[in-house]
C-alpha atoms as a PDB file:
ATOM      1  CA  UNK A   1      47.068 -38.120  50.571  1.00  0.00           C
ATOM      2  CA  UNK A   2      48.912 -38.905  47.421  1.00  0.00           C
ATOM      3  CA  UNK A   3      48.307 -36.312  43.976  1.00  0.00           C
ATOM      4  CA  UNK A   4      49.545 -36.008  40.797  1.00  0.00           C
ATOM      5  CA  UNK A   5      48.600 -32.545  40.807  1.00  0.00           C
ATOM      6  CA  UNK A   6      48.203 -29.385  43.202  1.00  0.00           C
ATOM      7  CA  UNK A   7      43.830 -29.445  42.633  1.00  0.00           C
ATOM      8  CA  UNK A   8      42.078 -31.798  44.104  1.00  0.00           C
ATOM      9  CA  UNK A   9      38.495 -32.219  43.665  1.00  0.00           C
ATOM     10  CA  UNK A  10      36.820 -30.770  47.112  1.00  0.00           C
ATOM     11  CA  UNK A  11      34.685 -34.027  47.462  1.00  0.00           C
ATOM     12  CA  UNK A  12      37.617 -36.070  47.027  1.00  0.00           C
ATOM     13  CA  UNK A  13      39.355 -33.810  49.598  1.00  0.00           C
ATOM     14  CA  UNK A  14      36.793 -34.500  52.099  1.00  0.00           C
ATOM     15  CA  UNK A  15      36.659 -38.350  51.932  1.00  0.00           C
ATOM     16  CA  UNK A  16      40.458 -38.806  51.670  1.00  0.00           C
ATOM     17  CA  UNK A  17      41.359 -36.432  54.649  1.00  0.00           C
ATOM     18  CA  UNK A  18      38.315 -35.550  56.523  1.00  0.00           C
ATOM     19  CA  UNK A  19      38.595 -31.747  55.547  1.00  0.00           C
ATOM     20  CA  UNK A  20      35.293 -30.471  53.704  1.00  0.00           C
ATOM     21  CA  UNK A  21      35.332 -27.050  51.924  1.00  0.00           C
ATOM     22  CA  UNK A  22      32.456 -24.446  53.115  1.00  0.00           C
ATOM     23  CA  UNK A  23      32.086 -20.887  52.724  1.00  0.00           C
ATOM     24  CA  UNK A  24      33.718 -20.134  55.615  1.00  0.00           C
ATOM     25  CA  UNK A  25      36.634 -22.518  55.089  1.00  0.00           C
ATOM     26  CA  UNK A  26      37.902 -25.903  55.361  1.00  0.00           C
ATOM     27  CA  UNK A  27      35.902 -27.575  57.992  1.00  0.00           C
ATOM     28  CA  UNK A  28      37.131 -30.073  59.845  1.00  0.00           C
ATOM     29  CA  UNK A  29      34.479 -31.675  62.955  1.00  0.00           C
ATOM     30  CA  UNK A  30      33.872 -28.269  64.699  1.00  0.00           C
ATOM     31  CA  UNK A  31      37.068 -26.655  63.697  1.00  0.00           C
ATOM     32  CA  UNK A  32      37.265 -24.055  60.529  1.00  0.00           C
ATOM     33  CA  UNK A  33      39.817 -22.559  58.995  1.00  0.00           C
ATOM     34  CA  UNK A  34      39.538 -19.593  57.146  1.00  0.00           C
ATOM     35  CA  UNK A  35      40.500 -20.086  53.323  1.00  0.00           C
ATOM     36  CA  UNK A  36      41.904 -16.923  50.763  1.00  0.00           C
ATOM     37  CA  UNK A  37      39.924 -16.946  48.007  1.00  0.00           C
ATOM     38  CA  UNK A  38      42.624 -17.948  45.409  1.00  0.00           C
ATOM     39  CA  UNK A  39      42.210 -21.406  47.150  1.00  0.00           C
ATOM     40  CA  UNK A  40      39.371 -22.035  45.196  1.00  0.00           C
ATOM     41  CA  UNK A  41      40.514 -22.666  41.423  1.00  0.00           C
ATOM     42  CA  UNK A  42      37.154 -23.515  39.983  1.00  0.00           C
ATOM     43  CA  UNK A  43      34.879 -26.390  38.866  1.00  0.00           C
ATOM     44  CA  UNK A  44      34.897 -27.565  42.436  1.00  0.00           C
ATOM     45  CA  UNK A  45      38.590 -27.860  42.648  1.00  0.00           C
ATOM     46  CA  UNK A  46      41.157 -26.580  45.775  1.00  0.00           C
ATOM     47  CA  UNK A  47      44.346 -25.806  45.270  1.00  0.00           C
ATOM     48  CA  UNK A  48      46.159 -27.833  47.722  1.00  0.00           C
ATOM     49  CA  UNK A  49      49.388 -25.677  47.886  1.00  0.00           C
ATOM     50  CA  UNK A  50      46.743 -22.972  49.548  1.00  0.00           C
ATOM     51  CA  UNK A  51      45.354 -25.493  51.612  1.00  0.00           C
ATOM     52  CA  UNK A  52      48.518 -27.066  53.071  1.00  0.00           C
ATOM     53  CA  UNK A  53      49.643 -23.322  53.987  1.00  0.00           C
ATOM     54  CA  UNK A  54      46.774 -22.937  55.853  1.00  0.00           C
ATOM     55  CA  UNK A  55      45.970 -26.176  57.758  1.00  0.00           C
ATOM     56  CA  UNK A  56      49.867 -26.444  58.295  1.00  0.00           C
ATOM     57  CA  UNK A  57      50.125 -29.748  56.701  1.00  0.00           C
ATOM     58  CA  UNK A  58      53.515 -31.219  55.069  1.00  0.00           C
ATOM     59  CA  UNK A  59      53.669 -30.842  51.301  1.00  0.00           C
ATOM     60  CA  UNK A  60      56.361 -32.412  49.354  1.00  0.00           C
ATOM     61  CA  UNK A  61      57.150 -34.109  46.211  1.00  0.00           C
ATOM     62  CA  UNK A  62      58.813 -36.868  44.423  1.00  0.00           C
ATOM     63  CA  UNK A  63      60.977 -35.899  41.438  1.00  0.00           C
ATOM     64  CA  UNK A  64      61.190 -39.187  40.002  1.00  0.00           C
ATOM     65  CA  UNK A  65      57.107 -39.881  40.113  1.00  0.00           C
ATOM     66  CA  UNK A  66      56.372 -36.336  39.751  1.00  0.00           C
ATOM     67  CA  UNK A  67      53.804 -37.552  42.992  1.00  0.00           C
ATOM     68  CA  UNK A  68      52.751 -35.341  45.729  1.00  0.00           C
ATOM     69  CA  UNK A  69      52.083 -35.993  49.479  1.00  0.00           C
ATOM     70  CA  UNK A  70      50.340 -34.245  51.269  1.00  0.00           C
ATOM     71  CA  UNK A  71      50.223 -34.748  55.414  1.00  0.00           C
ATOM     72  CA  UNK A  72      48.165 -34.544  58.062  1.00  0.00           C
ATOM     73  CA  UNK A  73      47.506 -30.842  59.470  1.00  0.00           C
ATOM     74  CA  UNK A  74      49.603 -30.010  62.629  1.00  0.00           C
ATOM     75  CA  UNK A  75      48.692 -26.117  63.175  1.00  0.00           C
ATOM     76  CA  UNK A  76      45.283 -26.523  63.462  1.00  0.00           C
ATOM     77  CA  UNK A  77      45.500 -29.873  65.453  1.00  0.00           C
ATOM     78  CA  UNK A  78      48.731 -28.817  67.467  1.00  0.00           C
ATOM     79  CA  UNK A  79      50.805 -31.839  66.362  1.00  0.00           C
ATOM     80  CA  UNK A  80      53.567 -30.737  64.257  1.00  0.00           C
ATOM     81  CA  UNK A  81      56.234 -32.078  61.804  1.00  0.00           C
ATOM     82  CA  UNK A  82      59.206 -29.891  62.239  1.00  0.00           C
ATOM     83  CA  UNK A  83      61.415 -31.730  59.223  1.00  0.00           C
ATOM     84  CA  UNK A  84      61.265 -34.108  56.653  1.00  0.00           C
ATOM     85  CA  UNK A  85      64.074 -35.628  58.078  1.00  0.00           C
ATOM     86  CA  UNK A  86      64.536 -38.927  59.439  1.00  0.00           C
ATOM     87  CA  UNK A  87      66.453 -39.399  62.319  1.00  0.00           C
ATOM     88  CA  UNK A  88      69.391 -41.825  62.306  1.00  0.00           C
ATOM     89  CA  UNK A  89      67.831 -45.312  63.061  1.00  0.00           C
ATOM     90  CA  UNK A  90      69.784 -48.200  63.056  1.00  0.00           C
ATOM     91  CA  UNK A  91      67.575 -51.900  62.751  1.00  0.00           C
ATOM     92  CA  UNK A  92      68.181 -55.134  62.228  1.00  0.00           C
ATOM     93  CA  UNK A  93      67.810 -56.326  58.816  1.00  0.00           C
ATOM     94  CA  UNK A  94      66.060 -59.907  58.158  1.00  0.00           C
ATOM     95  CA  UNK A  95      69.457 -61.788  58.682  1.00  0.00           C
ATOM     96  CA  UNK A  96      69.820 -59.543  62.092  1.00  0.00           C
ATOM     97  CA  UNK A  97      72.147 -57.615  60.744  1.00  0.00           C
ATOM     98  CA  UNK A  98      72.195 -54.037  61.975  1.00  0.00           C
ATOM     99  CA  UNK A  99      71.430 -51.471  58.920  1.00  0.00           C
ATOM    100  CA  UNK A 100      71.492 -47.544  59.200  1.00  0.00           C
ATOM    101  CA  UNK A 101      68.695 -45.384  57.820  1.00  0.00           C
ATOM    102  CA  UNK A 102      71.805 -43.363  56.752  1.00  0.00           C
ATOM    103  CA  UNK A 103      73.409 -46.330  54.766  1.00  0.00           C
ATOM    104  CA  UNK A 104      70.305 -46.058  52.217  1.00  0.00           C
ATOM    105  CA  UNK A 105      70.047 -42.141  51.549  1.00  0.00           C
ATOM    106  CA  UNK A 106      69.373 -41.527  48.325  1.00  0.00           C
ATOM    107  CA  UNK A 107      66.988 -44.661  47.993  1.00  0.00           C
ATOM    108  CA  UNK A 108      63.364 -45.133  48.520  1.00  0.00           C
ATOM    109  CA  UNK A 109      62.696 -46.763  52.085  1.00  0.00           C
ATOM    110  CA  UNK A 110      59.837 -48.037  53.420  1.00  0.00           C
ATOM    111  CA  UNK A 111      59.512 -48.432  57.321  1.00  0.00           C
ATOM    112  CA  UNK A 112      56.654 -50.433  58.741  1.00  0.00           C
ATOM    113  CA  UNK A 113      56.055 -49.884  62.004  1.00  0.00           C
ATOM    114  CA  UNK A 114      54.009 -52.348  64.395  1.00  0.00           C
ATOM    115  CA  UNK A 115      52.806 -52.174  67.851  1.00  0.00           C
ATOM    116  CA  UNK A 116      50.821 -55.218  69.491  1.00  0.00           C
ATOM    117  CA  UNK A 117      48.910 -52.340  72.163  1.00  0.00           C
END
């Protein structure tokens, strides 16, 4: 989920990751979490810095776009990111020539990944 702030509207919350805010948490299918009650910052609104603590989901942001991600929960589902870190990947480019992940750092990349299963 992509923010330009740290509140997000709770309704918005819900259709963009699934997570609805009840009184006794964020609810997710039969799992709820528990949620301190500075989460809630008022007209509706979570704060999503709370919320990421809690549901263990990545939270980072983009200096230059001043843009904030946040990830899918891993503590509550069991699948966790352990870094934002990619690993060193080396590809073929369009020409087939062979291009390390580490050859770009410090630009944006975007990996597409495709699987015919």
């Amino acid at each position: 989920m992509i923010l330009t702030e740290l509140s997000v509207d709770a309704g918005d919350l819900e259709r963009r990751t699934g997570w609805a805010v009840r009184p006794e948490g964020a609810c997710k299918g039969e799992v709820c979490v528990p949620l301190p009650s500075d989460a809630d910052v008022g007209q509706g609104r979570i704060d999503v810095g709370v919320l990421a603590e809690r549901l263990a989901m990545p939270l980072v942001r983009d200096e230059d776009t001043s843009l904030w991600a946040i990830g899918p929960e891993s503590g509550v589902t069991g699948h966790a990111l352990t870094t934002a870190r990619v690993p060193e990947i080396v590809l073929p480019d369009l020409d087939g020539i062979e291009v390390s992940i580490s050859s770009l750092r410090g630009q944006k990349v975007l990996l597409v990944a495709w699987a015919s299963w």
